[in-house]
C-alpha atoms as a PDB file:
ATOM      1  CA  UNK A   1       0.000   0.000   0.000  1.00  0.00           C
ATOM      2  CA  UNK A   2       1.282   3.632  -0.771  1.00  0.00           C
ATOM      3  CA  UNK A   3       2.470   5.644   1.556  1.00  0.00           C
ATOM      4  CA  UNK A   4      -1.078   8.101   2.239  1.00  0.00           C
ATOM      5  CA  UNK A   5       1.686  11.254   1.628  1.00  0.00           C
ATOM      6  CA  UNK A   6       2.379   9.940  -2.031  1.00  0.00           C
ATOM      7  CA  UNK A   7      -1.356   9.248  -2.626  1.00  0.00           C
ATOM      8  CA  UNK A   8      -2.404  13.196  -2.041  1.00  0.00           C
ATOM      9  CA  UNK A   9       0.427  14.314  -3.501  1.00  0.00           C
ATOM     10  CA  UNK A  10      -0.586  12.393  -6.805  1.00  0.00           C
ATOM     11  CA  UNK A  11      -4.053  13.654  -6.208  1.00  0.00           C
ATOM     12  CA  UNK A  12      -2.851  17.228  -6.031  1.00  0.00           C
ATOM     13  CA  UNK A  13      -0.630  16.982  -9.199  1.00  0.00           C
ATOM     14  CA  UNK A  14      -3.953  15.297 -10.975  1.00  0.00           C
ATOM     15  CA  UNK A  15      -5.434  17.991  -9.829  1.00  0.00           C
ATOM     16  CA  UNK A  16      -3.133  20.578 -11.163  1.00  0.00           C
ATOM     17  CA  UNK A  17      -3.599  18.586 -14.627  1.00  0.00           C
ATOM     18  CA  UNK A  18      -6.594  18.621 -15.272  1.00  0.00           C
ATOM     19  CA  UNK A  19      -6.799  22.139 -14.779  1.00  0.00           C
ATOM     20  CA  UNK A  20      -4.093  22.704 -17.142  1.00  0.00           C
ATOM     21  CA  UNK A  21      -5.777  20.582 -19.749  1.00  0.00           C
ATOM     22  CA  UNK A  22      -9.022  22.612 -19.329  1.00  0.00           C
ATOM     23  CA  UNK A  23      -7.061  25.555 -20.584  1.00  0.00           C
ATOM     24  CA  UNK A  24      -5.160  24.000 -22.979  1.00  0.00           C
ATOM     25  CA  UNK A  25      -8.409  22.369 -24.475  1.00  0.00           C
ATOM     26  CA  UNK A  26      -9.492  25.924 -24.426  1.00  0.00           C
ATOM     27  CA  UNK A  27      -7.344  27.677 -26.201  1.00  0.00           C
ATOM     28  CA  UNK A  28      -6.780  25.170 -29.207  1.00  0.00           C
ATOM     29  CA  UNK A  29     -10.738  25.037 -29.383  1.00  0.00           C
ATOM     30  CA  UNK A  30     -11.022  28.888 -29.452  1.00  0.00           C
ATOM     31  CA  UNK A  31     -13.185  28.826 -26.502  1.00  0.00           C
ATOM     32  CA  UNK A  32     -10.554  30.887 -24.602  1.00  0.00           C
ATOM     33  CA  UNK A  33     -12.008  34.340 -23.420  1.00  0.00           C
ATOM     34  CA  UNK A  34      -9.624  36.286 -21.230  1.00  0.00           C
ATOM     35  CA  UNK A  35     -11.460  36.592 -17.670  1.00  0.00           C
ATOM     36  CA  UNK A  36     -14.451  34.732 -18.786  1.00  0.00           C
ATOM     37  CA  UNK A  37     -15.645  37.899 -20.502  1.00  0.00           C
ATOM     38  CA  UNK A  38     -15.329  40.111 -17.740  1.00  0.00           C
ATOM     39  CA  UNK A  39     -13.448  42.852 -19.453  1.00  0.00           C
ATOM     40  CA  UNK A  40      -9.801  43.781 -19.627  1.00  0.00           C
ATOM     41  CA  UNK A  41      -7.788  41.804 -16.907  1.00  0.00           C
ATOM     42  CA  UNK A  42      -6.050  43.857 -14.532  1.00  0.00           C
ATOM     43  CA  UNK A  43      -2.455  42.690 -13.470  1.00  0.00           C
ATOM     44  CA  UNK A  44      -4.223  42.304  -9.980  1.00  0.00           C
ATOM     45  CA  UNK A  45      -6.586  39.692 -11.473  1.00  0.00           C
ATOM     46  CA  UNK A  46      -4.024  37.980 -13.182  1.00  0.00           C
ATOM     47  CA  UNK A  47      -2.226  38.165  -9.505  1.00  0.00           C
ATOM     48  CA  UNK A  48      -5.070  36.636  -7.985  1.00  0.00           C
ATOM     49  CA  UNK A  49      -5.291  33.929 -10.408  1.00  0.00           C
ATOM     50  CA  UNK A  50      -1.871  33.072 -10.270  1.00  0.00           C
ATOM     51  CA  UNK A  51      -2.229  32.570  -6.561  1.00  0.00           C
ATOM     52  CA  UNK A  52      -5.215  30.517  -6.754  1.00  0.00           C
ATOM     53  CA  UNK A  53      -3.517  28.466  -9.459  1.00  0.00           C
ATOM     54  CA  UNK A  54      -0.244  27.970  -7.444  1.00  0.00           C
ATOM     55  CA  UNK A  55      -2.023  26.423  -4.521  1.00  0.00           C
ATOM     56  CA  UNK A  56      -2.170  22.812  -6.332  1.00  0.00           C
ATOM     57  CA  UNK A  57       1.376  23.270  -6.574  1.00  0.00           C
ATOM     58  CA  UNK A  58       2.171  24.096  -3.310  1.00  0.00           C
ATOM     59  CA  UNK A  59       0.003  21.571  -1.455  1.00  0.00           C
ATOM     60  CA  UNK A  60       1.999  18.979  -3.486  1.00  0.00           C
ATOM     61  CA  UNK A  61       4.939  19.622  -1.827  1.00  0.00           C
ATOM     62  CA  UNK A  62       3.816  21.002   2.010  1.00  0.00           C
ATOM     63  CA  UNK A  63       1.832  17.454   1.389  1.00  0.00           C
ATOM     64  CA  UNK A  64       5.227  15.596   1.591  1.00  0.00           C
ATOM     65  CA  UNK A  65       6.981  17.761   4.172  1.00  0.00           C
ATOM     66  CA  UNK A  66       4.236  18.756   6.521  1.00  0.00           C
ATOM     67  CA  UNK A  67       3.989  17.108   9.649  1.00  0.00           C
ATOM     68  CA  UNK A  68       0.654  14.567  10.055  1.00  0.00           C
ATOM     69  CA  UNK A  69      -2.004  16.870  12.394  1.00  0.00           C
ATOM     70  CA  UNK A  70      -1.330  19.985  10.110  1.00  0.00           C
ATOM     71  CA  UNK A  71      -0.879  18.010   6.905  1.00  0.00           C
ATOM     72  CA  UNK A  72      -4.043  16.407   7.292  1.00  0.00           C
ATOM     73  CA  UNK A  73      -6.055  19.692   7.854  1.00  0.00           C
ATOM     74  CA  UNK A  74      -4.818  21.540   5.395  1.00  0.00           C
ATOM     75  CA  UNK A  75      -5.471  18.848   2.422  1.00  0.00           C
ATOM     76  CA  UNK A  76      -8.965  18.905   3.797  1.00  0.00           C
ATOM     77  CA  UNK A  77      -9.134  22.836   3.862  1.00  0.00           C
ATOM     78  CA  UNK A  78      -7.005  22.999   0.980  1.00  0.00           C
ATOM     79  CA  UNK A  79      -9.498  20.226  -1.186  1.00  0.00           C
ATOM     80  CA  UNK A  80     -12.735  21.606   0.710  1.00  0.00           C
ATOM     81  CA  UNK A  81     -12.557  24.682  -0.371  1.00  0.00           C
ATOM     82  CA  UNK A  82     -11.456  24.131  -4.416  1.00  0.00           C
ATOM     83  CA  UNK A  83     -14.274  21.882  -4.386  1.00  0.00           C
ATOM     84  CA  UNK A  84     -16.538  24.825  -3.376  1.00  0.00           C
ATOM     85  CA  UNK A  85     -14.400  26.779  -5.917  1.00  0.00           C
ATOM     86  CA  UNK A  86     -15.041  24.316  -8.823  1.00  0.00           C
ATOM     87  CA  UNK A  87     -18.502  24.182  -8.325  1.00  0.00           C
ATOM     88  CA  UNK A  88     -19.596  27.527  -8.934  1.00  0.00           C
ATOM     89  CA  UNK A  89     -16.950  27.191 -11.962  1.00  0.00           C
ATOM     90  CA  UNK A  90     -19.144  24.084 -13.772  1.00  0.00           C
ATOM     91  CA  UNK A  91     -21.990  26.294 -14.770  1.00  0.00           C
ATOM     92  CA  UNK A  92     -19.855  29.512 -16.172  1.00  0.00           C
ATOM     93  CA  UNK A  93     -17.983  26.784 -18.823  1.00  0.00           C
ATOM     94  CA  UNK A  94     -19.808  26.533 -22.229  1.00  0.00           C
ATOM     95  CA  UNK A  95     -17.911  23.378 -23.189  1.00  0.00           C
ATOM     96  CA  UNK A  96     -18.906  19.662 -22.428  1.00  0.00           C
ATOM     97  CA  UNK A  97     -15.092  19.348 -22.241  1.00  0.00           C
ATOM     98  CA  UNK A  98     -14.961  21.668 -19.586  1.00  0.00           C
ATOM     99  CA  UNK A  99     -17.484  20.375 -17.630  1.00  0.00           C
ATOM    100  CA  UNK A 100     -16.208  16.816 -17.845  1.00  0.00           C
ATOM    101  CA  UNK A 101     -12.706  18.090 -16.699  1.00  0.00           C
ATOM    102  CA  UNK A 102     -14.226  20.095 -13.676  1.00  0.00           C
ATOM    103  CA  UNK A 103     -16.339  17.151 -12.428  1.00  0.00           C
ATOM    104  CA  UNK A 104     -13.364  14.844 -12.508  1.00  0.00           C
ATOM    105  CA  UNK A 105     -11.078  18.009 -10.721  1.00  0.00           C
ATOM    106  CA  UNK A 106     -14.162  17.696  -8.236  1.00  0.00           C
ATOM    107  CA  UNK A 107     -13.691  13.960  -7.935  1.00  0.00           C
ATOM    108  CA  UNK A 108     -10.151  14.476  -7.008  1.00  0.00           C
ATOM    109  CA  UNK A 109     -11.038  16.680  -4.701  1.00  0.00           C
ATOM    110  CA  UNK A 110     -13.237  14.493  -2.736  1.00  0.00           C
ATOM    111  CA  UNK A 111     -10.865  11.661  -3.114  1.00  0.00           C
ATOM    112  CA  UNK A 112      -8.156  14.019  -1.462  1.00  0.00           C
ATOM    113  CA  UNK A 113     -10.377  14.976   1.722  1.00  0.00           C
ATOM    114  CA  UNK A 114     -11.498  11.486   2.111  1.00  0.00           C
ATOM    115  CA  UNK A 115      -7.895  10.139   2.112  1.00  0.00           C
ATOM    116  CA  UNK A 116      -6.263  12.661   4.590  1.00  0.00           C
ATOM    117  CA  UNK A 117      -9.640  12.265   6.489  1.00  0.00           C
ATOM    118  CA  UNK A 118      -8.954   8.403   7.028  1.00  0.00           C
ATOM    119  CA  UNK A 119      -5.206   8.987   7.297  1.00  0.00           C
ATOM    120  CA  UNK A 120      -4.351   7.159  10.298  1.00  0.00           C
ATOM    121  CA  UNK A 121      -0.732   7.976  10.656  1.00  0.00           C
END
């Protein structure tokens, strides 16, 4: 059996995958629309997505370094609250692609809060 560490690190890198292939998929369909439609982004939007983007990323590694108690919590948090995130994404995408890649970056999600919720380290 895997090592529960390795597991939600894969899940987090899935995670930060899928997203990527969303906007990949996006851009080569010519669905892409900067700020879904919103206007001009500012650099402080771009900012904020950046930061949003980079959590993925950055729960990969605290996910491998953090101690158990805290590293448990946070992938909850951390999973809890891009699942609320997606969510109220899935209806703003036009694209059955999109939608198919959000529910399975919810499934991940789900699948990362119910392994660190079992963890028993």
């Amino acid at each position: 059996m895997l090592d529960t560490r390795i597991v939600l690190s894969g899940l987090w890198a899935a995670l930060m995958l899928t997203y990527l292939l969303g906007d990949v998929l996006r851009i080569f369909s010519g669905d892409f629309e900067a700020m879904g439609g919103m206007g001009e982004a500012t650099k402080g939007m771009w900012l904020g997505i950046a930061v949003i983007m980079v959590i993925p990323i950055i729960m990969l590694v605290l996910t491998l370094t953090l101690p158990n108690p805290v590293n448990r919590w946070s992938n909850i948090i951390a999973a809890g609250l891009f699942f609320v995130f997606t969510i109220f994404q899935v209806p703003t995408y036009p694209g059955a692609y999109d939608k198919f890649l959000l529910v399975v970056s919810l499934v991940f999600n789900v699948l990362t809060v119910w392994n660190a919720w079992t963890w028993a380290a």
